[in-house]
Every structure is written in structure tokens, then in C-alpha cells.
Protein backbone atom coordinates (compact mmCIF):
# COMPACT_ATOMS: atom_id res chain seq x y z
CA UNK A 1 60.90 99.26 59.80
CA UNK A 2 58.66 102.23 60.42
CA UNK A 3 58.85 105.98 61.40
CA UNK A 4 56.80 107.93 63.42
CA UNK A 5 54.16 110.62 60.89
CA UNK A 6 52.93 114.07 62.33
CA UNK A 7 49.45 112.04 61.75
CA UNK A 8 50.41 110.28 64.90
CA UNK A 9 50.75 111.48 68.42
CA UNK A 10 54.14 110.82 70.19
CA UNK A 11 52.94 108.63 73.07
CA UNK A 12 52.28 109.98 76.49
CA UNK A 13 49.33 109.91 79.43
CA UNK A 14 49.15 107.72 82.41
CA UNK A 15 50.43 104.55 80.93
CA UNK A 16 53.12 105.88 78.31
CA UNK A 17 50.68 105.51 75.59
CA UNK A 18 47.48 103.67 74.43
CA UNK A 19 48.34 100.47 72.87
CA UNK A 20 44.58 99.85 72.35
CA UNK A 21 44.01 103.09 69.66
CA UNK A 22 47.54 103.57 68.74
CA UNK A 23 50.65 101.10 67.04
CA UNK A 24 53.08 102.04 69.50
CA UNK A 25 55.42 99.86 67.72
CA UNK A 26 55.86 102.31 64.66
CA UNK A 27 57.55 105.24 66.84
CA UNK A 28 60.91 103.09 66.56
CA UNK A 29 63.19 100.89 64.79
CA UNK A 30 62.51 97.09 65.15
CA UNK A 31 66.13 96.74 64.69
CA UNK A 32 66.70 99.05 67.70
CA UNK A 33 64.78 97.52 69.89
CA UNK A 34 66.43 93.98 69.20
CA UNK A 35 69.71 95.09 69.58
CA UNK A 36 68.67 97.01 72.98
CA UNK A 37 67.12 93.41 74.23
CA UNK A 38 70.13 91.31 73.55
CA UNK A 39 72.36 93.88 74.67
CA UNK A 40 69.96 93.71 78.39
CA UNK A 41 70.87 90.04 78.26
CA UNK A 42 74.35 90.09 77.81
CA UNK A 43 74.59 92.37 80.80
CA UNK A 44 72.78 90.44 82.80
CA UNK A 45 75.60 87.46 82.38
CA UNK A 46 77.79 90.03 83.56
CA UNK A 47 75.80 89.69 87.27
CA UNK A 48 76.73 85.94 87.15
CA UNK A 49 79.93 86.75 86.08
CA UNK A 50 81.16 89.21 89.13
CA UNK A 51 79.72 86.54 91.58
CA UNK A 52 81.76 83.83 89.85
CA UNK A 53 85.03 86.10 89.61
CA UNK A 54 84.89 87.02 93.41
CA UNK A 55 84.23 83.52 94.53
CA UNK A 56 87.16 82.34 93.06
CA UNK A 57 89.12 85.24 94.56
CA UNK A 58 88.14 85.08 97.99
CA UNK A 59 88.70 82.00 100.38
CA UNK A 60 87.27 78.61 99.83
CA UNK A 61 85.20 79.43 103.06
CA UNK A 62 82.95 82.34 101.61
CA UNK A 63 83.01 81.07 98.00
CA UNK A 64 79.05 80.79 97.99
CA UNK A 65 78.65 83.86 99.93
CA UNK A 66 79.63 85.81 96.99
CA UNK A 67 77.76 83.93 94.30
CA UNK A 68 74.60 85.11 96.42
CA UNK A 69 75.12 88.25 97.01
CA UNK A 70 75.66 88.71 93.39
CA UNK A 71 72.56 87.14 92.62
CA UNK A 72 70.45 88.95 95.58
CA UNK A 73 71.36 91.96 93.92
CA UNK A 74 69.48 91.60 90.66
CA UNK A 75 66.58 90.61 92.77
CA UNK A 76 66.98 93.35 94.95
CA UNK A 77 67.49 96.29 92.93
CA UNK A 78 64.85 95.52 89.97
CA UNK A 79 62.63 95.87 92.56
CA UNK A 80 64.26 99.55 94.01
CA UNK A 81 64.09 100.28 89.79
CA UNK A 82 60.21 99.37 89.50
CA UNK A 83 60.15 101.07 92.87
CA UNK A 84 61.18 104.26 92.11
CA UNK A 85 65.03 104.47 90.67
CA UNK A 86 64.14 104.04 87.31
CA UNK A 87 62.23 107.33 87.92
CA UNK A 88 64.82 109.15 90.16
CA UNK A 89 67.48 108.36 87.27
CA UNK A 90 65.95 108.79 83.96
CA UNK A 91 62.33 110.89 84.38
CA UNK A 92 61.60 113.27 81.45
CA UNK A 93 61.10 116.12 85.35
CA UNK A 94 63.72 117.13 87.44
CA UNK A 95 66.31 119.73 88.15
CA UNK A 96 70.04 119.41 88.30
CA UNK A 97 70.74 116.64 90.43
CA UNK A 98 68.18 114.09 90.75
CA UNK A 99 64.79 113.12 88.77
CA UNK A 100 61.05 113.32 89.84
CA UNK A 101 58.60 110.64 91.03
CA UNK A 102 56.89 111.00 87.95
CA UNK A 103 57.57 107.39 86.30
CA UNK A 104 57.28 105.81 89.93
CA UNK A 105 56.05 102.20 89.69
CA UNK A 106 56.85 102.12 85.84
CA UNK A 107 54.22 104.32 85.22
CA UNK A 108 54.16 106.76 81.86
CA UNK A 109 56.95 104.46 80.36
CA UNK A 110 55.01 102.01 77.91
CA UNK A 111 55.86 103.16 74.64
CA UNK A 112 57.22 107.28 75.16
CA UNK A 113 60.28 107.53 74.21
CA UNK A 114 63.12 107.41 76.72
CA UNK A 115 64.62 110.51 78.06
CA UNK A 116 68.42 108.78 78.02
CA UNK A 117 67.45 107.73 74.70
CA UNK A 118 64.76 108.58 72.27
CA UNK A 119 65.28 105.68 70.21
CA UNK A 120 63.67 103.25 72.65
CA UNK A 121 60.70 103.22 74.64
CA UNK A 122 60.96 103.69 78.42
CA UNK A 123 60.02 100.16 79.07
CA UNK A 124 62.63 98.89 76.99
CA UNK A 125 65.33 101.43 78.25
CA UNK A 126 63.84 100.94 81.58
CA UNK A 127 64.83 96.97 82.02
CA UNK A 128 68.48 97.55 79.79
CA UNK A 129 69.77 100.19 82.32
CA UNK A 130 68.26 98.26 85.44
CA UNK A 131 70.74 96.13 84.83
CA UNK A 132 73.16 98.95 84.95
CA UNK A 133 71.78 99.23 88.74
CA UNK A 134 71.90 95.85 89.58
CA UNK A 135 75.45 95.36 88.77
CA UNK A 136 77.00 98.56 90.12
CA UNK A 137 76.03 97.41 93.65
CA UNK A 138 77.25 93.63 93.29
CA UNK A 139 80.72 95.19 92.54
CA UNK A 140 80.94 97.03 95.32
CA UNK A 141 79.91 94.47 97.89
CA UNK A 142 83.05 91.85 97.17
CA UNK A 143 84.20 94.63 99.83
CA UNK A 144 82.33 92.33 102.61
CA UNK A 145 84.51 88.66 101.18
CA UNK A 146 84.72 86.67 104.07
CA UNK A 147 83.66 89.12 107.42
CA UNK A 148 80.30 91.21 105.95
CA UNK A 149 77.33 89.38 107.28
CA UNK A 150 74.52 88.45 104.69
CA UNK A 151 71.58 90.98 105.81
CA UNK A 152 73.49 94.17 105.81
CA UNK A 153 74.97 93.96 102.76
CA UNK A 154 71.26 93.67 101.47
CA UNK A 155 69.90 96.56 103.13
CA UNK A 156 73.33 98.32 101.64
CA UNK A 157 72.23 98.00 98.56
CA UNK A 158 68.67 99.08 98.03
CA UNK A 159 70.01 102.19 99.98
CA UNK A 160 72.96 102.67 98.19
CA UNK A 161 71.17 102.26 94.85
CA UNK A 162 69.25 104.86 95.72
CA UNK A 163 71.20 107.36 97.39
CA UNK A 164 74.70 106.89 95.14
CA UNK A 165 73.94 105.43 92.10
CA UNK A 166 70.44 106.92 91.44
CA UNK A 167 72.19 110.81 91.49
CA UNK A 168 75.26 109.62 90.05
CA UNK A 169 73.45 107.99 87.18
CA UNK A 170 71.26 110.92 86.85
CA UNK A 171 74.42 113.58 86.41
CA UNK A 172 76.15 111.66 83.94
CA UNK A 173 72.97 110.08 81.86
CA UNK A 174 69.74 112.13 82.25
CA UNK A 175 69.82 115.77 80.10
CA UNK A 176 69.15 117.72 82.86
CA UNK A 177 71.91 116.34 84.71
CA UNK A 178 74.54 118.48 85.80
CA UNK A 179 77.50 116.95 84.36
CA UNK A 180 75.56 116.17 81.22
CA UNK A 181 74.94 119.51 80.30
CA UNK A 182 78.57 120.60 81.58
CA UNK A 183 79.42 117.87 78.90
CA UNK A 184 81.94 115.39 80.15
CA UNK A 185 81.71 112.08 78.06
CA UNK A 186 80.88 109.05 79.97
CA UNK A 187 79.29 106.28 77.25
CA UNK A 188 78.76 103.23 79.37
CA UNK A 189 79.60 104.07 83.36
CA UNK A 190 83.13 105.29 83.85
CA UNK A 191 81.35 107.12 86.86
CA UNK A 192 77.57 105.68 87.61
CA UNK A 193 79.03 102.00 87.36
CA UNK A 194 82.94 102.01 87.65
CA UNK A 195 84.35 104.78 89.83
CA UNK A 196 81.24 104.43 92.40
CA UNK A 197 81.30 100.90 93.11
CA UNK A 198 84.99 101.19 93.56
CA UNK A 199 84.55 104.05 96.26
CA UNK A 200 82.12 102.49 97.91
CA UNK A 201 84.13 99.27 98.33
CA UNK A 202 86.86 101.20 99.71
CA UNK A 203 84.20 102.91 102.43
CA UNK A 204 83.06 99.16 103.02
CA UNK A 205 86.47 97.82 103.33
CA UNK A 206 87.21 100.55 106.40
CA UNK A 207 84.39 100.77 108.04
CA UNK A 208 84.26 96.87 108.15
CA UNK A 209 87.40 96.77 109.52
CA UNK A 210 90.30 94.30 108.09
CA UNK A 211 89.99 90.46 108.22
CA UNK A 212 91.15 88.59 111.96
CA UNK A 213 94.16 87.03 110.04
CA UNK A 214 95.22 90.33 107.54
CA UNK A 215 98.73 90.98 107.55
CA UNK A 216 99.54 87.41 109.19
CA UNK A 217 99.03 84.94 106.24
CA UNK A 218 98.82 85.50 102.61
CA UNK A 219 95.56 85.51 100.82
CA UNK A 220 95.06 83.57 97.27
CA UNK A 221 92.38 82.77 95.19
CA UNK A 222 91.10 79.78 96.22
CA UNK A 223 89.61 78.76 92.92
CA UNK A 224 91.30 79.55 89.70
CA UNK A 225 88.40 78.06 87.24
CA UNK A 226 86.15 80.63 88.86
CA UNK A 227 88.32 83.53 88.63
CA UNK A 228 88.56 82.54 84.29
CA UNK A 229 84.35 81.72 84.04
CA UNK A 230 83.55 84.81 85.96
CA UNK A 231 85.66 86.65 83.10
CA UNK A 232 84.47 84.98 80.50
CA UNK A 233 81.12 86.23 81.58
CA UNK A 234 82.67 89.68 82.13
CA UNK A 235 84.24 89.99 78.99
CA UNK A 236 81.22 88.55 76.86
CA UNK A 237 78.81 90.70 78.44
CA UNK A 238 80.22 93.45 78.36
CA UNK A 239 79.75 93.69 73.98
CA UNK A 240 76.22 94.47 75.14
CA UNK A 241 77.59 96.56 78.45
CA UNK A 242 79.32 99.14 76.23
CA UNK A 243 78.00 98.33 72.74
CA UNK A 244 74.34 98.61 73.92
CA UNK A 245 75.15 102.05 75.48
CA UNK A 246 74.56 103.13 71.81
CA UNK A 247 70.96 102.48 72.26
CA UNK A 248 70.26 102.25 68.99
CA UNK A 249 71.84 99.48 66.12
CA UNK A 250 74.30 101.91 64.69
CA UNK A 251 78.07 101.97 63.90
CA UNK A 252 78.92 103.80 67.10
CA UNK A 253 77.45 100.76 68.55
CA UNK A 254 79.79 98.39 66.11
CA UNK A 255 83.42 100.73 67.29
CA UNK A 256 82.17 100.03 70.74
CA UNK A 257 82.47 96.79 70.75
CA UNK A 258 85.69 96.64 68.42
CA UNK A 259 87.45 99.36 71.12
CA UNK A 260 86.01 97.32 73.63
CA UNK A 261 87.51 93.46 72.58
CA UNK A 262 90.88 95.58 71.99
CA UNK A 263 91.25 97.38 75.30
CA UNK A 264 90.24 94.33 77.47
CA UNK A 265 93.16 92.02 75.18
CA UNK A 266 96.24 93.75 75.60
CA UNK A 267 95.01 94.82 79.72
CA UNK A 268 95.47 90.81 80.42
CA UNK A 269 98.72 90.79 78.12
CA UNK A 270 100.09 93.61 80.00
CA UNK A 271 99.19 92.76 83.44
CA UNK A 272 100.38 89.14 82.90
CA UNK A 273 103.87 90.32 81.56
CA UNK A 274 104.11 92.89 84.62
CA UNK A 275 103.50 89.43 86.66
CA UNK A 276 105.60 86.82 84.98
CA UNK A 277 108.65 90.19 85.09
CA UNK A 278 108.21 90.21 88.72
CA UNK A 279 107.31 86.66 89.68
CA UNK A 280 109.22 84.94 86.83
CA UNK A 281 106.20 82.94 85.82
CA UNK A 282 103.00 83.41 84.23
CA UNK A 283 99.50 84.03 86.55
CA UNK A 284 95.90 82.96 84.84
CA UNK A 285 94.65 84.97 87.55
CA UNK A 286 96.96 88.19 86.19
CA UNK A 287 95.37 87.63 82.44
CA UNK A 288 92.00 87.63 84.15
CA UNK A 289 92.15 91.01 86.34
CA UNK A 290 94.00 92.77 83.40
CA UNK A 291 91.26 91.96 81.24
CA UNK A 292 88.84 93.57 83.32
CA UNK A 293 90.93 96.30 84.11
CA UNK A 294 91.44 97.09 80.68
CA UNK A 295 87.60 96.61 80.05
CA UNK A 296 87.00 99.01 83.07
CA UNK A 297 89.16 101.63 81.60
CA UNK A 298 87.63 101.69 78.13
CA UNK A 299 84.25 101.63 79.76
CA UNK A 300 83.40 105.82 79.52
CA UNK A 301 85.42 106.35 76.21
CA UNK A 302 84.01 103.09 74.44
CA UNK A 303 81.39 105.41 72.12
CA UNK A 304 84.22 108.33 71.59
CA UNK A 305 87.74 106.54 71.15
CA UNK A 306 89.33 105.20 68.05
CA UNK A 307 90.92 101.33 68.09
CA UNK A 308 94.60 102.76 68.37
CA UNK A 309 93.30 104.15 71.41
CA UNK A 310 91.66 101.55 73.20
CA UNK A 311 95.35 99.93 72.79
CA UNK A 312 96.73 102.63 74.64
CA UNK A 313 93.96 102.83 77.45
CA UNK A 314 93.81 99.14 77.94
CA UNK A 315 97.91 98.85 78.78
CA UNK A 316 97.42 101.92 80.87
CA UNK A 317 94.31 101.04 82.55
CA UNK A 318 96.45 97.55 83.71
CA UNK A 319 99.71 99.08 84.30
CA UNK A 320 97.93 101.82 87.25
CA UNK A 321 95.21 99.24 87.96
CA UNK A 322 98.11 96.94 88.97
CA UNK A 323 100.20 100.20 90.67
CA UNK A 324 97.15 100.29 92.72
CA UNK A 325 96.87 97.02 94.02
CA UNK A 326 100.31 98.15 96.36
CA UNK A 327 97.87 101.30 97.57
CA UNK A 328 96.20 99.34 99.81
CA UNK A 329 98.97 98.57 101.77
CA UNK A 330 99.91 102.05 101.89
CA UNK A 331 96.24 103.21 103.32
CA UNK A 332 96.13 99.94 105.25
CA UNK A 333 93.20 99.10 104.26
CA UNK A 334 91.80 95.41 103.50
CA UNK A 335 90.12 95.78 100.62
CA UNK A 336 90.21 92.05 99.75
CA UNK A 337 89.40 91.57 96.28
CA UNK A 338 90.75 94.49 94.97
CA UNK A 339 87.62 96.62 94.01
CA UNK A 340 89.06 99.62 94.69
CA UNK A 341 92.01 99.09 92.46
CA UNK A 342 90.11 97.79 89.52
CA UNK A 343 87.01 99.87 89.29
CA UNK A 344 87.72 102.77 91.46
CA UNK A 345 91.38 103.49 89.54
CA UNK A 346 89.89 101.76 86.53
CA UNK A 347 87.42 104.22 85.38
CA UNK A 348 89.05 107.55 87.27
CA UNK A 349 92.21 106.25 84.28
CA UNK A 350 89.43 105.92 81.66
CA UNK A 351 87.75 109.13 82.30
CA UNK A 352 90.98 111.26 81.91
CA UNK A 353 92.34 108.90 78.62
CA UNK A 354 88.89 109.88 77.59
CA UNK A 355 89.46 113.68 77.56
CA UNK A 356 92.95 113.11 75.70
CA UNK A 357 91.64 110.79 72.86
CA UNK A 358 87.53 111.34 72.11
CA UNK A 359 87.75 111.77 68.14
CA UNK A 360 84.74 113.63 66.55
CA UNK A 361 84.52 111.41 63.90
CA UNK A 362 83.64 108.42 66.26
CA UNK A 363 80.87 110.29 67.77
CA UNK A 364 79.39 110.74 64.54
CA UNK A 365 79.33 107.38 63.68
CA UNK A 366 76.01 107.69 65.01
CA UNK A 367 74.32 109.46 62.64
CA UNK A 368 72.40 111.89 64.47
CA UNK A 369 73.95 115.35 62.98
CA UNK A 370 74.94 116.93 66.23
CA UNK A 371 77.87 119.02 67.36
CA UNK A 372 80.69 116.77 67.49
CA UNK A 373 83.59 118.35 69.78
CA UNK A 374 86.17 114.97 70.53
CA UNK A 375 88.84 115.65 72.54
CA UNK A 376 92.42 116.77 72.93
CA UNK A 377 93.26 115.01 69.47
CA UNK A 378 90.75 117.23 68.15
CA UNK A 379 92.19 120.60 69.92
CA UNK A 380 88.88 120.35 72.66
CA UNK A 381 91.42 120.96 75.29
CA UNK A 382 88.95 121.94 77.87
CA UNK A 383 87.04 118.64 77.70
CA UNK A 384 89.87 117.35 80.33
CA UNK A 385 88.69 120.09 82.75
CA UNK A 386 85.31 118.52 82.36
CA UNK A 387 86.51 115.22 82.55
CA UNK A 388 88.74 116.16 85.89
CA UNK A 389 85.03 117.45 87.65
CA UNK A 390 83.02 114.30 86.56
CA UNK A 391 85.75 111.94 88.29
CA UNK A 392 86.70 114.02 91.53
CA UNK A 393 82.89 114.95 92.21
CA UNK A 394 81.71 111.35 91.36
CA UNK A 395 83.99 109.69 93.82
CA UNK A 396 84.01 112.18 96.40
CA UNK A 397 80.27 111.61 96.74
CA UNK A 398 79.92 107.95 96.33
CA UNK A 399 82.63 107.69 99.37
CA UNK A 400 81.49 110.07 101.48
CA UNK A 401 77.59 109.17 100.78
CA UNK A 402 79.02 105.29 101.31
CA UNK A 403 81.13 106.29 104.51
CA UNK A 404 78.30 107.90 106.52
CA UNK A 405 75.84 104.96 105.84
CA UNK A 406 77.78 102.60 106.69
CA UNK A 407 78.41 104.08 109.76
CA UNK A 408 75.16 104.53 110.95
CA UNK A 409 74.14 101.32 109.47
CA UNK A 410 77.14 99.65 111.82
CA UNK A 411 75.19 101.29 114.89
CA UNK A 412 71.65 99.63 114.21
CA UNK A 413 70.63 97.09 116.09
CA UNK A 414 70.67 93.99 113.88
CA UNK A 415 72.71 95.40 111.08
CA UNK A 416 76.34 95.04 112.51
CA UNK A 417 78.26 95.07 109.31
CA UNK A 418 80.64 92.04 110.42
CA UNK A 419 80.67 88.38 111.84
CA UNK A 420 82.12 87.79 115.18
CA UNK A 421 85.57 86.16 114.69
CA UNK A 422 84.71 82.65 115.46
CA UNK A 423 82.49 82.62 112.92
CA UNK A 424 84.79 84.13 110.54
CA UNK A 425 86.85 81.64 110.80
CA UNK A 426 84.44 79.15 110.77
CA UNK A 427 83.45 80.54 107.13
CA UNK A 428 80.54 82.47 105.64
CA UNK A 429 78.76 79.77 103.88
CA UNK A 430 78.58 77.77 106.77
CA UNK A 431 77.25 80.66 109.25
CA UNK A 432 75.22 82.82 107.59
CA UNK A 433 74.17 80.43 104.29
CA UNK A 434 74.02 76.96 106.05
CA UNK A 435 75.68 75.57 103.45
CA UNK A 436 79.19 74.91 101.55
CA UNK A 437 81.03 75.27 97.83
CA UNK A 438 82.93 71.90 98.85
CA UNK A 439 82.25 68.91 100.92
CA UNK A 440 85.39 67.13 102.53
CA UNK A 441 85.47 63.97 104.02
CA UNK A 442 86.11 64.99 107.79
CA UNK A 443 85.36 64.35 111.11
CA UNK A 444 81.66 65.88 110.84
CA UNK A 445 81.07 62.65 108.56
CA UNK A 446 80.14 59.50 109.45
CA UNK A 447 83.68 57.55 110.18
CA UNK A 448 84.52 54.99 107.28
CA UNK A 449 84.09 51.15 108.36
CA UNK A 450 88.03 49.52 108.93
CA UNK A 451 89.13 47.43 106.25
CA UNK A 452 91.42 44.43 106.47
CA UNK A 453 91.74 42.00 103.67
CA UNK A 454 88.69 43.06 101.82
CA UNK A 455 86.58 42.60 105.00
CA UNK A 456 84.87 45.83 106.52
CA UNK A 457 83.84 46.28 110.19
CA UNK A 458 83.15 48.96 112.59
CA UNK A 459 85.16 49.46 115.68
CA UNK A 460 83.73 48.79 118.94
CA UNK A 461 81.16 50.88 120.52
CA UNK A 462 81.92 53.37 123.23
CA UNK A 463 79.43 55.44 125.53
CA UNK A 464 77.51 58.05 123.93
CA UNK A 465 79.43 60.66 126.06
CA UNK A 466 82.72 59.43 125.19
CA UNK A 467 81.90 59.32 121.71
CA UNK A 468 81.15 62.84 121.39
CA UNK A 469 84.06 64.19 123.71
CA UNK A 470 86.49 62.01 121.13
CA UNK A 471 84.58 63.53 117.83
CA UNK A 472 84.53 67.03 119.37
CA UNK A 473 88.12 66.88 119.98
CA UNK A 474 89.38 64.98 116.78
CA UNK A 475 86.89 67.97 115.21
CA UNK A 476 88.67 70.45 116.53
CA UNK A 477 92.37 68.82 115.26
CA UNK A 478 90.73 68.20 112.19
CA UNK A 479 89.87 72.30 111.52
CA UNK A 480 92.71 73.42 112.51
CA UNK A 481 94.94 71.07 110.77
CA UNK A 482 93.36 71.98 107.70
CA UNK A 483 93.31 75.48 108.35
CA UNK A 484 97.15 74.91 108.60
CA UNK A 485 97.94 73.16 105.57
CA UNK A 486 95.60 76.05 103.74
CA UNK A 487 97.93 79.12 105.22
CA UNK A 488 101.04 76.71 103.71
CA UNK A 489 100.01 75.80 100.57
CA UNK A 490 99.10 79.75 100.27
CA UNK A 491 102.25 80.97 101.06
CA UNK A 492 104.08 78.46 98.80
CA UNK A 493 102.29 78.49 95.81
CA UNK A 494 100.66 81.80 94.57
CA UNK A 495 101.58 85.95 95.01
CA UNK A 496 99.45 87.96 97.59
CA UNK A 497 96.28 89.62 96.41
């Protein structure tokens, strides 16, 4: 472990520092910087983890189609971060509402320490929070499940990255943002992660317009196993989600994770008794999206709460979480995986419980002797009124921001938000991937040789044209008997989502 000594310059210049005359490594704690680097991993399972989660929740048809788009956003926005968000969000420059150009390409962040937190290096701060970005963006796309065509939602999100989350980020996270130096609390992304995503679904879900078969057949997750590995992910990322937030190896860290494992526990208890009290049995798929929802809520109070209060905030964050899932057919508006619900109610619930129960004493549990205010159960009544303009000026510009570029984007030649309706029912995997999460054995197969008494043979040939009017047509049958059986077995067997 070493310290930095007045005998050695803080680093700075072009590159961040010169490793070649100076031991950049001494300016911070070895133990730091470990935690900080497992912490990036663990959120990067989370990526994985929302592509699983919404794969199992949409239709069978447009399983793989999530998994991608998941994926394509890591790819996509570490490149907008090297680009320039990691500068727009976090440079040292910059007035009230977004950053300078000055770390553009990575540049000036080798070993100076981090303006969102001086106990790391830019570099290393840089990479944690790019995951951060690359997440926020994957949320909000499950708004596209089985009508949003491939392209668009790619060109969505380097934009949106940089045009919501970039400013939003920079409010809550940067000290010269706005709402930072107003002083709401936001630890991990009630509002940069949580409440934006879940706006920007709900744009996405009406400007894309509702699904050709909404209101006409109930929807159900098509794959259970997915919906529990994508929250497995979820839930074991998200230690380093909210307990990496620290950005240091401290005890605030440690409470973060303990509020953290709490809050996401009794959101699946709750939600699944709400489900088995109105459906008279108990729903896997319940446990799961209580779980997140109760990780969602504790998500900007995970650095300020104490564990009684996680307890509290996880069954509220499930019980309106749940409420909310009815919203949407209030607004009628298909927003098919419930994004909105989960992240956009999620963290606007967290962000108020945050105001009411931020103890002092937690926030010191980070060592760094300054003024500790908490909240209401420390008599800092006014830190709801900061709490109230964090949530309603996050989410009023993330939907509006996510409204108007959708719309324009919808009038650009060759970035038409939706499939046409035969291929919507056709599937996205197979239109816009080429490929498929399942492989029956169906009419687009070869036909299996005849057996009688152990002895195979092929029936007799027919003309080429015949053939193919006979498989076309027994094709046809095929799709839509399946399609058939699908809409029953959906409406027998599990509640609407």
C-alpha cells in the first residue's frame, strides 16, 4: 500500500501522467483498485444477464433477438465511451450540465485521479462506469421484443448514450453537475441507469406502436430457465453494481452490498406472495421480477440506507413495481417486458425511500470526514425536495429527449423502427438474425423415411412442381397450427405479462 508525498506531482499532461519518470501506481490503494476491477466484472455479467432475462420473457420467436442486442450494446457503447462519453460524463471541465471534450479518445486519463472518484485513476474509473453506459441502454431496448428491427435499435443507442445518459450521468455523478451540487443522493443509478432506461422504454414502446396481436392473445414468457439465469446474473452482479459505486474498498462499500442482498430477497418474497394471493399458486417468474425490482429500488440509496431499510424499500419497491405493471393497460401502451414498470417506477420509488431513510452514520462509513446530512431519520427534511427534482427532471428529459428521436429516427429512410407484420409474425430471429433459439422438426425439414416393421422407405416421387405446391401448403398448415397451439397453451397455463 502506498500514499501519494508532496515530493511527487499528482499526475496530469497529455497522457494522464508519465509512467516512464513517475510510479503512477503509488497515488492509490492497491486494494482500491482491485476491488474497482472485480466490481467492473461483475457488472459486466449483469449485460449477459438482461439479455438472458428478456429472452425468456419475450416470445420464443425473438428469443435471440434480445440476447444480441444485449450484447451489441457493450460493443457499441465502449466504443461511444472511448469516443467521447467518458469525457462528456466525467471530465475534470465543464459547466452545469454536461462535460468538455477534454478526455476525448481516453486522453489525460492514465493515472490522474478520477473526477467521480479520486481514489482511482481515470483509466480504471473510466472502464468500471462504461459499463454503467453499456447497460443503461440494453435495458431500455427490451422496449423493441418482438417488432423493433435490428439496425435502429443500434443507431438508438450510440445516440441515446450520448444525448440521455451522458447529461443524466453528468448531473447526478460529475461535481459540477447540477443535481450534484443541489445534493440529491443517487449512489449507484437510481436516475443515470434506472429511471432513464425505464423512460425511454416507455417512449420506445409508443412510438413503436403495440404488437399486431396485443390485446387479442395473452403474452407469457416463453422460457422460464432464462427468466431465473438472467437473474442470477442480475442479482450477482449487481454486489459489484452497487458495492463498487463506493469506489474505493471501504465499509460503505461492505453495507452496500449487505442492503443490497436484503432489498432484492424480500422484493421476490413479496411479489411472489402478491402472485400466489391473486393467482392461488406460486410464479418463478414473480420471485424473479421482484428480485429485480427490489434490487432496482435500493439501487440510489444502497451507499446511504441502513439494513432495516433496505427491508422496507425492497417490499415497497415490489408492491408499486407490481401496481405498475396494471399502468400499462391504463396508458395503453405495449410496453412488453415491463421496463417501464420495473426500472422507470423502480428507481422514481427508490429515490423518494431514499430521502426518508439516508442515515448519516452510513455515509460515514466511508471514512472520508465530510459533512454527513442523511435524511428524514436524521431531521434533513429538505433532502426529499431534492430528491423530488432529481426524479421529475431526470425522467422528464430522458422521455422527452427519447420521444423526439425516435420520431425523427422513424422518418429516416432505412431506420423504420418496426418490422412489417408478416415478418413479425414470422419472428425476429428468423428475419432480421437468420437464425433461431430452437429447431423443430417441421415441414422446412427434410420429411422422415416411412417405417413399417423396422423397414424404412421413401414414398414415391412426384414432379418437382407438385412437390413444392404440397410442401408450401403443408408449410403454411404447419405455422399456423403451431402458432395455434402456442396462443392455447398461453392462455391456459401462465398470467399475462
Amino acid at each position: 500500500m502506498s500514499s501519494t508525498t508532496d515530493a511527487t506531482p499528482t499526475p496530469s499532461g497529455v497522457n494522464g501522467g508519465d509512467s516512464m519518470t513517475v510510479n503512477l501506481n503509488q497515488f492509490y490503494n492497491n486494494g482500491d483498485v482491485a476491488w474497482i476491477l472485480t466490481s467492473t466484472a461483475l457488472v459486466f455479467i449483469m449485460i449477459p444477464g438482461v439479455g438472458f432475462f428478456y429472452s425468456g420473457l419475450a416470445r420464443r420467436r425473438s428469443a435471440i433477438s434480445m440476447l444480441f442486442l444485449s450484447m451489441m450494446s457493450v460493443a457499441i457503447v465502449a466504443f461511444q465511451w472511448f469516443f467521447w462519453g467518458y469525457s462528456l460524463t466525467f471530465s475534470h471541465e465543464g459547466g452545469p450540465y454536461i462535460g468538455s471534450l477534454a478526455n476525448f479518445g481516453l486522453r489525460q486519463t492514465l493515472g490522474r485521479p478520477s473526477s467521480g472518484a479520486s481514489s482511482v485513476p481515470d483509466i480504471l474509473f473510466c472502464v468500471f462506469q462504461g459499463m454503467f453506459a453499456a447497460i443503461t441502454p440494453a435495458l431500455a431496448i427490451g422496449a423493441a421484443a418482438d417488432r423493433g428491427r435490428m439496425f435502429p435499435c443500434m443507431v438508438f443507442m450510440f445516440l441515446w448514450t450520448s444525448i440521455v445518459y451522458d447529461p443524466i450521468a453528468f448531473w447526478t455523478w460529475n461535481p459540477n453537475g447540477w443535481l450534484n451540487k443541489l445534493g440529491s443522493y443517487d449512489f449507484a443509478g437510481g436516475s443515470p441507469v434506472h429511471i432513464s432506461s425505464g423512460m425511454a422504454a416507455l417512449a420506445y414502446s409508443i412510438v413503436i406502436g403495440k404488437r399486431c396481436d396485443h390485446g387479442t392473445t395473452k403474452y407469457r414468457p416463453h422460457n422460464v430457465p432464462h427468466v431465473v439465469l438472467g437473474t442470477v446474473f442480475l442479482w450477482f452482479g449487481w454486489f459489484g453494481f452497487n458495492g463498487g459505486s463506493s469506489a474505493a474498498a471501504n465499509m460503505r462499500g461492505v453495507m452496500a452490498v449487505v442492503v443490497t442482498h436484503l432489498a432484492a430477497s424480500v422484493g421476490g418474497i413479496v411479489w411472489c406472495v402478491i402472485d400466489f394471493a391473486k393467482n392461488r399458486h406460486w410464479s418463478v417468474v414473480g420471485f424473479c421480477e421482484g428480485a429485480v425490482a427490489g434490487l432496482v429500488a435500493i439501487t440510489p440509496g444502497s451507499g446511504f440506507v441502513p439494513p432495516w431499510a433496505a427491508v422496507v424499500i425492497g417490499a415497497l419497491g415490489a408492491v408499486f413495481c407490481y401496481a405498475a405493471t396494471y399502468l400499462k393497460k391504463i396508458i395503453r401502451v405495449d410496453d412488453a417486458l415491463d421496463i417501464f414498470a420495473e426500472h422507470g417506477v423502480g428507481g422514481m420509488v427508490g429515490n423518494i425511500l431514499t430521502a426518508l431513510f439516508a442515515a448519516d452514520y452510513i455515509e460515514a462509513l466511508d471514512g472520508s470526514g465530510t459533512a454527513y446530512t442523511g435524511g428524514w431519520i436524521t431531521h434533513h427534511y429538505i433532502q426529499l425536495g431534492y430528491q423530488l427534482a432529481d426524479t421529475v427532471s431526470c425522467a422528464a428529459y430522458s422521455f422527452a429527449v427519447s420521444c423526439a428521436l425516435l420520431f425523427v429516427m422513424n422518418y429516416i429512410p432505412g431506420l423504420s423502427l418496426r418490422v412489417s407484420r408478416e415478418d413479425e409474425v414470422l419472428g425476429l430471429d428468423k428475419i432480421e438474425l437468420g437464425e433461431s433459439a430452437y429447431y423443430y422438426k417441421d415441414s422446412t425439414d427434410e420429411p422422415p423415411p416411412i417405417t413399417t416393421s423396422g423397414v424404412q422407405y421413401t414414398s414415391p416421387t412426384v414432379s418437382d412442381s407438385a412437390s413444392n405446391e404440397k410442401e408450401q401448403e403443408h408449410r403454411a398448415q404447419n405455422e399456423a397450427q403451431k402458432e395455434e397451439e402456442y396462443r392455447a397453451e398461453s392462455e391456459a397455463q401462465a398470467p399475462a405479462i
